[in-house]
Every structure is written in structure tokens, then in C-alpha cells.
C-alpha atoms as a PDB file:
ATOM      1  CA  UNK A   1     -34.205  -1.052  48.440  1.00  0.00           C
ATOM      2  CA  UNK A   2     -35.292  -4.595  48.651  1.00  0.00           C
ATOM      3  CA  UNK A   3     -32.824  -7.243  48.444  1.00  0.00           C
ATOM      4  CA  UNK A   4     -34.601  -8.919  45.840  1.00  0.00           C
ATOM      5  CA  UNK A   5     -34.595  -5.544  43.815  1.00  0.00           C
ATOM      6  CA  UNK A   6     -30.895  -5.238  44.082  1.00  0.00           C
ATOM      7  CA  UNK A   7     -30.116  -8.634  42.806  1.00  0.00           C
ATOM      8  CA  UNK A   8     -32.527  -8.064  40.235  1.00  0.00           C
ATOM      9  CA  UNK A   9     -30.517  -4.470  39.084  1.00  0.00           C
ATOM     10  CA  UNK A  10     -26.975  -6.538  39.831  1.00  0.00           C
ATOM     11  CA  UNK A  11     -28.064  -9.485  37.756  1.00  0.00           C
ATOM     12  CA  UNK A  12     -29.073  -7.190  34.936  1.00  0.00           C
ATOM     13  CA  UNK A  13     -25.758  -5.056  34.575  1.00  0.00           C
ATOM     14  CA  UNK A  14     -24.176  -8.392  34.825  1.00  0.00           C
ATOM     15  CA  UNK A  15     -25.781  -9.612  32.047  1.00  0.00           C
ATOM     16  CA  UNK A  16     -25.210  -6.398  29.970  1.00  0.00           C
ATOM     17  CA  UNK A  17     -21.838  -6.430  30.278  1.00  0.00           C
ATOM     18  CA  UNK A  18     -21.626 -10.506  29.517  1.00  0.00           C
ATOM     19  CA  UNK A  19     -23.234  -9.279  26.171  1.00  0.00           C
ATOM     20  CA  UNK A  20     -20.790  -6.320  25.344  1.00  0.00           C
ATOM     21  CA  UNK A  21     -18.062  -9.071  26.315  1.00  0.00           C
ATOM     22  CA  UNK A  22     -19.445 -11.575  23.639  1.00  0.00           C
ATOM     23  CA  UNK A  23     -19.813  -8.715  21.096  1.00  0.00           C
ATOM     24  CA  UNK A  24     -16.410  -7.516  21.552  1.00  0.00           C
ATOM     25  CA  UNK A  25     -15.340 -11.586  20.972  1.00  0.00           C
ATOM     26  CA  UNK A  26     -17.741 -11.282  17.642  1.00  0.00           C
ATOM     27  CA  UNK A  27     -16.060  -7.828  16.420  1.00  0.00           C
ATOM     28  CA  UNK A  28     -13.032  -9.217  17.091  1.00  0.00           C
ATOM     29  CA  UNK A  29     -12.795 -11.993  15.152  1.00  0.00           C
ATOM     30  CA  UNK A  30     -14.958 -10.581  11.969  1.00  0.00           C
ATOM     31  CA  UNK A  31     -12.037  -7.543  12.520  1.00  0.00           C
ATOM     32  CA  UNK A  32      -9.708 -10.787  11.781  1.00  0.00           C
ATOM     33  CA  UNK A  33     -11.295 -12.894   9.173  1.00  0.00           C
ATOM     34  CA  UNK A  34     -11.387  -9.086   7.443  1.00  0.00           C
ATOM     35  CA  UNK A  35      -7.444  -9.134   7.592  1.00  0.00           C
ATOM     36  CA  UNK A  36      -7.017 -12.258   6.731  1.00  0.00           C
ATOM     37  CA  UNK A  37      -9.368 -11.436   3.345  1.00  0.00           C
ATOM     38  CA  UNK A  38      -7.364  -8.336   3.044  1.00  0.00           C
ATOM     39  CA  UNK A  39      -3.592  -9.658   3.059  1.00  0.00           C
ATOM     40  CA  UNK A  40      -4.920 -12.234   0.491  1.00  0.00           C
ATOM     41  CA  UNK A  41      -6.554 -10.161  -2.067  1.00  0.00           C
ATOM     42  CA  UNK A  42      -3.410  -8.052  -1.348  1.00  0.00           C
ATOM     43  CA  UNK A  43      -1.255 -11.126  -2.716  1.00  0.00           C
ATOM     44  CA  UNK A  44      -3.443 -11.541  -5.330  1.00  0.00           C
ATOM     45  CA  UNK A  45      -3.277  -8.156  -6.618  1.00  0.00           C
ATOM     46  CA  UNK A  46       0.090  -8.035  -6.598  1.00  0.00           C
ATOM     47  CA  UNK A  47       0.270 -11.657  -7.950  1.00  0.00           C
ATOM     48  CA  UNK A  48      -1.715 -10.711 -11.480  1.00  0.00           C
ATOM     49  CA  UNK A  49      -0.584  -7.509 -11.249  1.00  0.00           C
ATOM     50  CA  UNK A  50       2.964  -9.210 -12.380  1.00  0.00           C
ATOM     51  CA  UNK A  51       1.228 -11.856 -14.172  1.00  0.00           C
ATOM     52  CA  UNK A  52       0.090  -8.806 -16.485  1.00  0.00           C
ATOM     53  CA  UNK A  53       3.413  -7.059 -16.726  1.00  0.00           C
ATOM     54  CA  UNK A  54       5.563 -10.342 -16.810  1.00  0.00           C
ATOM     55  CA  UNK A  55       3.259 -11.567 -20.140  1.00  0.00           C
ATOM     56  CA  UNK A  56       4.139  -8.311 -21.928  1.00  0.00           C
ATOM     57  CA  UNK A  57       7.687  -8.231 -20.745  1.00  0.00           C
ATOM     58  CA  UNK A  58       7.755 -11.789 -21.963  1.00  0.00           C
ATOM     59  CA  UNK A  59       6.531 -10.683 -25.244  1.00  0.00           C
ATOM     60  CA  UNK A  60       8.919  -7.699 -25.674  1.00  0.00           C
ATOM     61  CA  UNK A  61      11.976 -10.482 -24.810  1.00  0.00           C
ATOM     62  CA  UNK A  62      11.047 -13.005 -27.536  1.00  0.00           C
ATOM     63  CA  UNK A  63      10.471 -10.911 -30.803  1.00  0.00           C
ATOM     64  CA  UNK A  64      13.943  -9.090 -29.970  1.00  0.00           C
ATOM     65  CA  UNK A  65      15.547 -12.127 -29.539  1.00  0.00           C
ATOM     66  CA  UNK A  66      13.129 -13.543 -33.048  1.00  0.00           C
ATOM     67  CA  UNK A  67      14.656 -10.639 -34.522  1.00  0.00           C
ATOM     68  CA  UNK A  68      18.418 -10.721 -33.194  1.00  0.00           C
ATOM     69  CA  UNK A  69      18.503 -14.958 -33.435  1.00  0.00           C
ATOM     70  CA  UNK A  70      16.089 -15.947 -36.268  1.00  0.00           C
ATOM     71  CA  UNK A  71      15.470 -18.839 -33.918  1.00  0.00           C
ATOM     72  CA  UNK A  72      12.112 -20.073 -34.839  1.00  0.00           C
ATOM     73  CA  UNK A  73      11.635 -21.000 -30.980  1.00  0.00           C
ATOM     74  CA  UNK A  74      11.081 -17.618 -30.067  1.00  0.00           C
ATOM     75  CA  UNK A  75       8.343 -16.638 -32.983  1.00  0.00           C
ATOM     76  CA  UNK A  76       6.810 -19.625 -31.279  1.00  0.00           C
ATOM     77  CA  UNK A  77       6.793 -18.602 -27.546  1.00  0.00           C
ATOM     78  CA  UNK A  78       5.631 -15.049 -28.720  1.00  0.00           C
ATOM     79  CA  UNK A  79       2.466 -16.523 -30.527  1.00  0.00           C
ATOM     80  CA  UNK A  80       2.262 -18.972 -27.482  1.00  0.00           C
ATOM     81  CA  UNK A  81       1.468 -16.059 -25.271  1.00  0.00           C
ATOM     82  CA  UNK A  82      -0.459 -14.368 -27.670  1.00  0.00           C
ATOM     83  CA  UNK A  83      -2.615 -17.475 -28.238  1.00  0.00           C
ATOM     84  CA  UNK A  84      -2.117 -20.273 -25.486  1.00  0.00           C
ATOM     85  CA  UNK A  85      -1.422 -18.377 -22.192  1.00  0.00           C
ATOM     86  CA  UNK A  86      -2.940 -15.066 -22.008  1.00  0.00           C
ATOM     87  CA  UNK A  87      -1.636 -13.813 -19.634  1.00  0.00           C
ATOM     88  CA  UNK A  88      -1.989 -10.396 -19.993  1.00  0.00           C
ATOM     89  CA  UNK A  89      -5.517 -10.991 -20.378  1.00  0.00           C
ATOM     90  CA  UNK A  90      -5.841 -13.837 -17.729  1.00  0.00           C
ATOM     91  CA  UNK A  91      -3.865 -11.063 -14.964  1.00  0.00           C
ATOM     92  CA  UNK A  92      -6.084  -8.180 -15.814  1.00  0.00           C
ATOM     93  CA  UNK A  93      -9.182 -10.141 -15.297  1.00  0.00           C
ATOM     94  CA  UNK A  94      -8.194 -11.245 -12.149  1.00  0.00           C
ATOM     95  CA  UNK A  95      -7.551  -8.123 -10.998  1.00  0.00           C
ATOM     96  CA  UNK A  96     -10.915  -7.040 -11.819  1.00  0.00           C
ATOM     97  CA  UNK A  97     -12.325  -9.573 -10.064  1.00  0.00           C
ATOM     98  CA  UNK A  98     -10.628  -8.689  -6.537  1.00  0.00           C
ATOM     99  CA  UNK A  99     -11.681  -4.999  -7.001  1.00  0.00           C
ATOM    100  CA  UNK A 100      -9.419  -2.360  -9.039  1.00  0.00           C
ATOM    101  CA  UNK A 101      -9.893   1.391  -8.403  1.00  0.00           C
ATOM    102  CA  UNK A 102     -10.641   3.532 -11.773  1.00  0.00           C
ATOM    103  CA  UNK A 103      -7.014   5.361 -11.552  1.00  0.00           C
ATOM    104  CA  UNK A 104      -5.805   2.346 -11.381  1.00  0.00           C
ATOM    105  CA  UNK A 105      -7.557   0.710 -14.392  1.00  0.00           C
ATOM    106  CA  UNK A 106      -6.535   4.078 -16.123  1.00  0.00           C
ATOM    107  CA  UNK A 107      -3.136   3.019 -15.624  1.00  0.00           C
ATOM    108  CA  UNK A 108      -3.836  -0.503 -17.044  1.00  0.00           C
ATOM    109  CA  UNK A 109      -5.558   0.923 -20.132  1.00  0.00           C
ATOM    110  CA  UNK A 110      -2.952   2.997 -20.465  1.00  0.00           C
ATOM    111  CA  UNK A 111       0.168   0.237 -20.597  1.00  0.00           C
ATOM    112  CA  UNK A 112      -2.580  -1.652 -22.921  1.00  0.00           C
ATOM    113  CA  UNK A 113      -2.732   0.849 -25.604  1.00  0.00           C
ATOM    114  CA  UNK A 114       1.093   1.097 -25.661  1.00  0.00           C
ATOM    115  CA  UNK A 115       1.698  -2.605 -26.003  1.00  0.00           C
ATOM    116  CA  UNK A 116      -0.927  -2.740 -28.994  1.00  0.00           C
ATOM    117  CA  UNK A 117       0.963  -0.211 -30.195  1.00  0.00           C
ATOM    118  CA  UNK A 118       3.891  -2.425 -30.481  1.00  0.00           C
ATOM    119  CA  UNK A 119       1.899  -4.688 -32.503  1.00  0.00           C
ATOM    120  CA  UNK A 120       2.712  -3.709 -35.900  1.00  0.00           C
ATOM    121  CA  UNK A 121       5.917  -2.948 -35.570  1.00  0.00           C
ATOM    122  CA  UNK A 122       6.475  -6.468 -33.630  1.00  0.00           C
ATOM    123  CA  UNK A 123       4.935  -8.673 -36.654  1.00  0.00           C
ATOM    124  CA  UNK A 124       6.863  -5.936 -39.068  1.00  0.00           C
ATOM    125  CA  UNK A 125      10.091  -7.325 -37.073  1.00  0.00           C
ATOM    126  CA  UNK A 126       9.051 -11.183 -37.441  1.00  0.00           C
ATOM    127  CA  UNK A 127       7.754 -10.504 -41.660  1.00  0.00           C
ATOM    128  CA  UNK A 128      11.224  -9.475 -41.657  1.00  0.00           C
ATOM    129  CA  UNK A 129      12.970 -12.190 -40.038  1.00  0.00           C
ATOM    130  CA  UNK A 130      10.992 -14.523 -42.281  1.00  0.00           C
ATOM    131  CA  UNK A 131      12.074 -12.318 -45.165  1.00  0.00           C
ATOM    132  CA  UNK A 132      15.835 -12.881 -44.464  1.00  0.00           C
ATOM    133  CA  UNK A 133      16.374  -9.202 -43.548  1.00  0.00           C
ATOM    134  CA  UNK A 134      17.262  -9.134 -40.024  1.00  0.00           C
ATOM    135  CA  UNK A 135      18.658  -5.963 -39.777  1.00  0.00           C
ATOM    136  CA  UNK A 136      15.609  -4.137 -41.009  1.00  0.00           C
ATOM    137  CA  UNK A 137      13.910  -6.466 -37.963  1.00  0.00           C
ATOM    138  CA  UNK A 138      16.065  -5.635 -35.384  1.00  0.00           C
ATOM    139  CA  UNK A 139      15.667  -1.776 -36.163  1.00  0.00           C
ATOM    140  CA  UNK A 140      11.812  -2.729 -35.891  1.00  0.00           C
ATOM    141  CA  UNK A 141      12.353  -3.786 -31.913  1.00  0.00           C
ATOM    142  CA  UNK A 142      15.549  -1.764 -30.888  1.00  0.00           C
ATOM    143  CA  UNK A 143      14.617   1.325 -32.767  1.00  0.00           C
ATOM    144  CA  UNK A 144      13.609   4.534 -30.814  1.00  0.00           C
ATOM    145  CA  UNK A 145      10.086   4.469 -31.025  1.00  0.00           C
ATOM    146  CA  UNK A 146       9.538   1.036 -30.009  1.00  0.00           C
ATOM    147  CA  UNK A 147      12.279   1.365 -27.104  1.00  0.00           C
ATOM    148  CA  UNK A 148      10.665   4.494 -26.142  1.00  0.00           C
ATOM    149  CA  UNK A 149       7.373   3.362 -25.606  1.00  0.00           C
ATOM    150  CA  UNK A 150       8.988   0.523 -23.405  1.00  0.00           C
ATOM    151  CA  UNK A 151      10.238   3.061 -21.341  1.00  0.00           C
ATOM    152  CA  UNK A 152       6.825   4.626 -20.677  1.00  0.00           C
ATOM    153  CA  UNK A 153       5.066   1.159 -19.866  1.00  0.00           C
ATOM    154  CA  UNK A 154       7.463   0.244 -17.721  1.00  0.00           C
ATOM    155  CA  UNK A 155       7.313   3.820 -16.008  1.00  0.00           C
ATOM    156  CA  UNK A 156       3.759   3.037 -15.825  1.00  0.00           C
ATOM    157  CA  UNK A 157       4.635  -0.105 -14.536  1.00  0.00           C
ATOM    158  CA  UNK A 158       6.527   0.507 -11.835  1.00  0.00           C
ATOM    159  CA  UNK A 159       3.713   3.371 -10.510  1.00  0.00           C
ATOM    160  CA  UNK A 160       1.335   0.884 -11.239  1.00  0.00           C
ATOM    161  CA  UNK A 161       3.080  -1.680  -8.742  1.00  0.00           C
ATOM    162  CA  UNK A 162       3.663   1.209  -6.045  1.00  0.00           C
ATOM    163  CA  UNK A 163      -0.171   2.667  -5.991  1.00  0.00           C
ATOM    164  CA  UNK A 164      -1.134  -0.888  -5.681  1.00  0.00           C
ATOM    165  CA  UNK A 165       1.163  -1.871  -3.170  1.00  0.00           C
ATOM    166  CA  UNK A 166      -0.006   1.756  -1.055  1.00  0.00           C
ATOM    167  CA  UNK A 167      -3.424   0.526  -1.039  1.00  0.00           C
ATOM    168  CA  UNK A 168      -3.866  -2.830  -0.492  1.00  0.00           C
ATOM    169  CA  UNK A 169      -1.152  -2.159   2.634  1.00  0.00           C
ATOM    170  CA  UNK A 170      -3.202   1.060   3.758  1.00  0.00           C
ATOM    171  CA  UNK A 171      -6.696  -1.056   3.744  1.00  0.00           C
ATOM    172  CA  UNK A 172      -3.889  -3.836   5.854  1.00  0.00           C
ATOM    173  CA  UNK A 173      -3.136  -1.588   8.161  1.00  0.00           C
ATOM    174  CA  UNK A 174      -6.195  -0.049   9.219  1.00  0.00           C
ATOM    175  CA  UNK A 175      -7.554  -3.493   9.616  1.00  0.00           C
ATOM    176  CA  UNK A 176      -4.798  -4.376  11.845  1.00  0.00           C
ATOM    177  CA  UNK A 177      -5.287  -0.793  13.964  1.00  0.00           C
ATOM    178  CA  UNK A 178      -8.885  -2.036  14.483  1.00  0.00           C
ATOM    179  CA  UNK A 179      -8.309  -4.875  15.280  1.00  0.00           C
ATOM    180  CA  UNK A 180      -5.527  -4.153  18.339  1.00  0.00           C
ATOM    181  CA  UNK A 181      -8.615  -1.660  19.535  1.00  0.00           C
ATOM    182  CA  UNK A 182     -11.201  -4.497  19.444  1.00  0.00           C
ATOM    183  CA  UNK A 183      -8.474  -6.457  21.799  1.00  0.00           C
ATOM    184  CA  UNK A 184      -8.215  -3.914  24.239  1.00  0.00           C
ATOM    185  CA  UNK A 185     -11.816  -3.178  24.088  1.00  0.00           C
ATOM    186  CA  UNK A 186     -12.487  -7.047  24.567  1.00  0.00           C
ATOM    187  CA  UNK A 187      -9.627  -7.513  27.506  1.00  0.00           C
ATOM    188  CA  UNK A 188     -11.102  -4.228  29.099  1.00  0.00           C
ATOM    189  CA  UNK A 189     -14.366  -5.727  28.750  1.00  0.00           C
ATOM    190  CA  UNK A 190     -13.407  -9.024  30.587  1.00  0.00           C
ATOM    191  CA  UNK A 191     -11.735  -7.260  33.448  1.00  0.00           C
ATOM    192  CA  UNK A 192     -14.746  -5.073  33.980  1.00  0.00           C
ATOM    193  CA  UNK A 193     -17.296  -8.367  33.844  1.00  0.00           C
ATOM    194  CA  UNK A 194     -15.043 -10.095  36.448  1.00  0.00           C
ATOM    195  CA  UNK A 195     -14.931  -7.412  38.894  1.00  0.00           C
ATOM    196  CA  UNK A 196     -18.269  -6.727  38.682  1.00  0.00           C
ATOM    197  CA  UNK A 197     -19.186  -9.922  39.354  1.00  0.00           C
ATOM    198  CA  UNK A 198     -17.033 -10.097  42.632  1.00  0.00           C
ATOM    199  CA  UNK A 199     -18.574  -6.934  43.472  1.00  0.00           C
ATOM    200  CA  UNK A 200     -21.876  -8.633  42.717  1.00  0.00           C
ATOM    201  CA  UNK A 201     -20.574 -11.547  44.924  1.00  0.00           C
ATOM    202  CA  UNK A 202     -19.303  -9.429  48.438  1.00  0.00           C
ATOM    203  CA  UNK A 203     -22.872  -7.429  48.005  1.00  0.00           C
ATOM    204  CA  UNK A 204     -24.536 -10.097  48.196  1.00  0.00           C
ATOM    205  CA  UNK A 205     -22.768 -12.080  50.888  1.00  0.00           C
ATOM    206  CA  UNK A 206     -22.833  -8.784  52.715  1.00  0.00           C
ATOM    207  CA  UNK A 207     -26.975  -9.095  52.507  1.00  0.00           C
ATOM    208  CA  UNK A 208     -27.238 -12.221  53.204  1.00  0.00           C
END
């Protein structure tokens, strides 16, 4: 083979091996912009998710105490969040936005329709209060069927936070797996550029 021929074949698989270097550097940092996007919208997720669950909480808190107190500051703060803050409405929405899976907006639905259900009974309690019978309010909030749907949204609740949780770490993790095999693929890469480049090197010295 002619010497110019060889150089010619060395060159190339030099050069094709630069290029699977500079892909692996690519792949390797779109791997980590993609975990960076992940752990956020993971945050974020969890983030509303509370926002949701803290704004009906919140509500649940202040029409018992409306009921127990007849303190006028807590009718307030209930119609506040109903009105002003949203945010039930502002966490759901938000959680849309960063992607939701359909068991998972079951699950939302599903704590939705139980808090409307409290509704009635919740401005029952507060006609009540206004009324001068607080007694007949309190059994309104602390009764059995308001205090057992409670129980099931905050069952649903706490699933909720868990399937979240399980796949916004899953999508995390696989990221992260990828990402340690784009290293080694990109160190590998290096180490197989360099020495073939000193072999290039001795050939040719060897030639000359």
C-alpha cells in the first residue's frame, strides 16, 4: 500500500472517531440539560401538587374554626381563598401545564368532586354561625359525613403525593443512568481517539 494511501485511511478513522468524540460531548450534555428539566418540573409538580391540597386543607381549617369561634376572620379567609387566591385552581393548572398523566388527573377529579361536596354543608355551617346557632354549625363540619369524606381526600391525597413522587423520580433516574453511560461512552471515546492518534503518529514516523 502506498504511503500516501495509508495516511489517507489513518487520517480518515481519525477523523471518524474525532466525530463520535464530539457527539458523545453533544449527547452528553442534552442527557444533562434533560435532568436538569426533569428535577425541575419534578419540584414543580410536587410544588402545586401541595399548593392544591394545602388550599383545600386551608379551607377545611377555617369554616371549622368559623363554626367553633364565630370569629368573622375566618368566614373571611375562607371566601379569600375561594375568591382572591385560588389556589386550588391556580395548583391544578400548573400541574397541567408541566404534564399530568390521566390516572393521575383521575385522582385530582376525584379529591375535586369530594371538596364540592363539602360545599353545602360548609355555607350550611357559616348560615348557621350567622344565625347564632353554632352547635347546629359545628355538627355541619365535625359531623360524620363531612369528616368522612376528609378522610377519603386526604387518602387520595397522600396516593396522589406518592404516584407523583414515583414518577417524576423514575423519569430522574433514568436520566441520570443515561447520562453516567454517555460519560463512559464519551471518556472511552477520548481514550480510543488519543491512542489512535499515537498509533497514527509511530506509523507514520516508522514510514517516513
Amino acid at each position: 500500500m502506498k504511503q500516501s494511501t495509508l495516511i489517507y485511511i489513518l487520517n480518515g478513522v481519525s477523523i471518524f472517531f474525532l466525530l463520535i468524540t464530539l457527539l458523545s460531548v453533544f449527547y452528553y450534555g442534552n442527557i444533562n440539560s434533560k435532568i436538569q428539566q426533569a428535577a425541575s418540573s419534578r419540584y414543580e409538580l410536587t410544588y402545586n401538587a401541595n399548593r392544591f391540597m394545602n388550599g383545600s386543607a386551608y379551607l377545611t381549617n377555617e369554616v371549622r374554626a368559623y363554626a367553633a369561634t364565630g370569629d368573622k376572620v375566618h368566614y373571611d379567609n375562607y371566601w379569600n381563598e375561594v375568591n382572591v387566591l385560588k389556589n386550588r385552581d391556580i395548583g391544578v393548572a400548573a400541574m397541567k401545564k408541566i404534564g399530568i398523566t390521566a390516572n393521575e388527573q383521575s385522582m385530582i377529579d376525584q379529591m375535586s368532586a369530594l371538596s364540592n361536596e363539602l360545599v353545602p354543608l360548609e355555607e350550611e355551617a357559616m348560615d348557621r354561625v350567622s344565625a347564632g346557632n353554632k352547635s347546629a354549625a359545628i355538627e355541619y363540619v365535625y359531623g360524620d359525613t363531612y369528616s368522612q369524606s376528609i378522610e377519603k381526600i386526604n387518602k387520595l391525597k397522600s396516593d396522589f403525593l406518592v404516584m407523583l413522587d414515583e414518577r417524576s423520580s423514575s423519569k430522574v433516574n433514568s436520566l441520570v443512568l443515561q447520562s453516567r453511560v454517555s460519560l463512559f461512552m464519551l471518556i472511552l471515546s477520548v481514550f480510543v481517539t488519543i491512542a489512535f492518534q499515537i498509533t497514527i503518529s509511530q506509523i507514520s514516523r516508522k514510514k517516513l
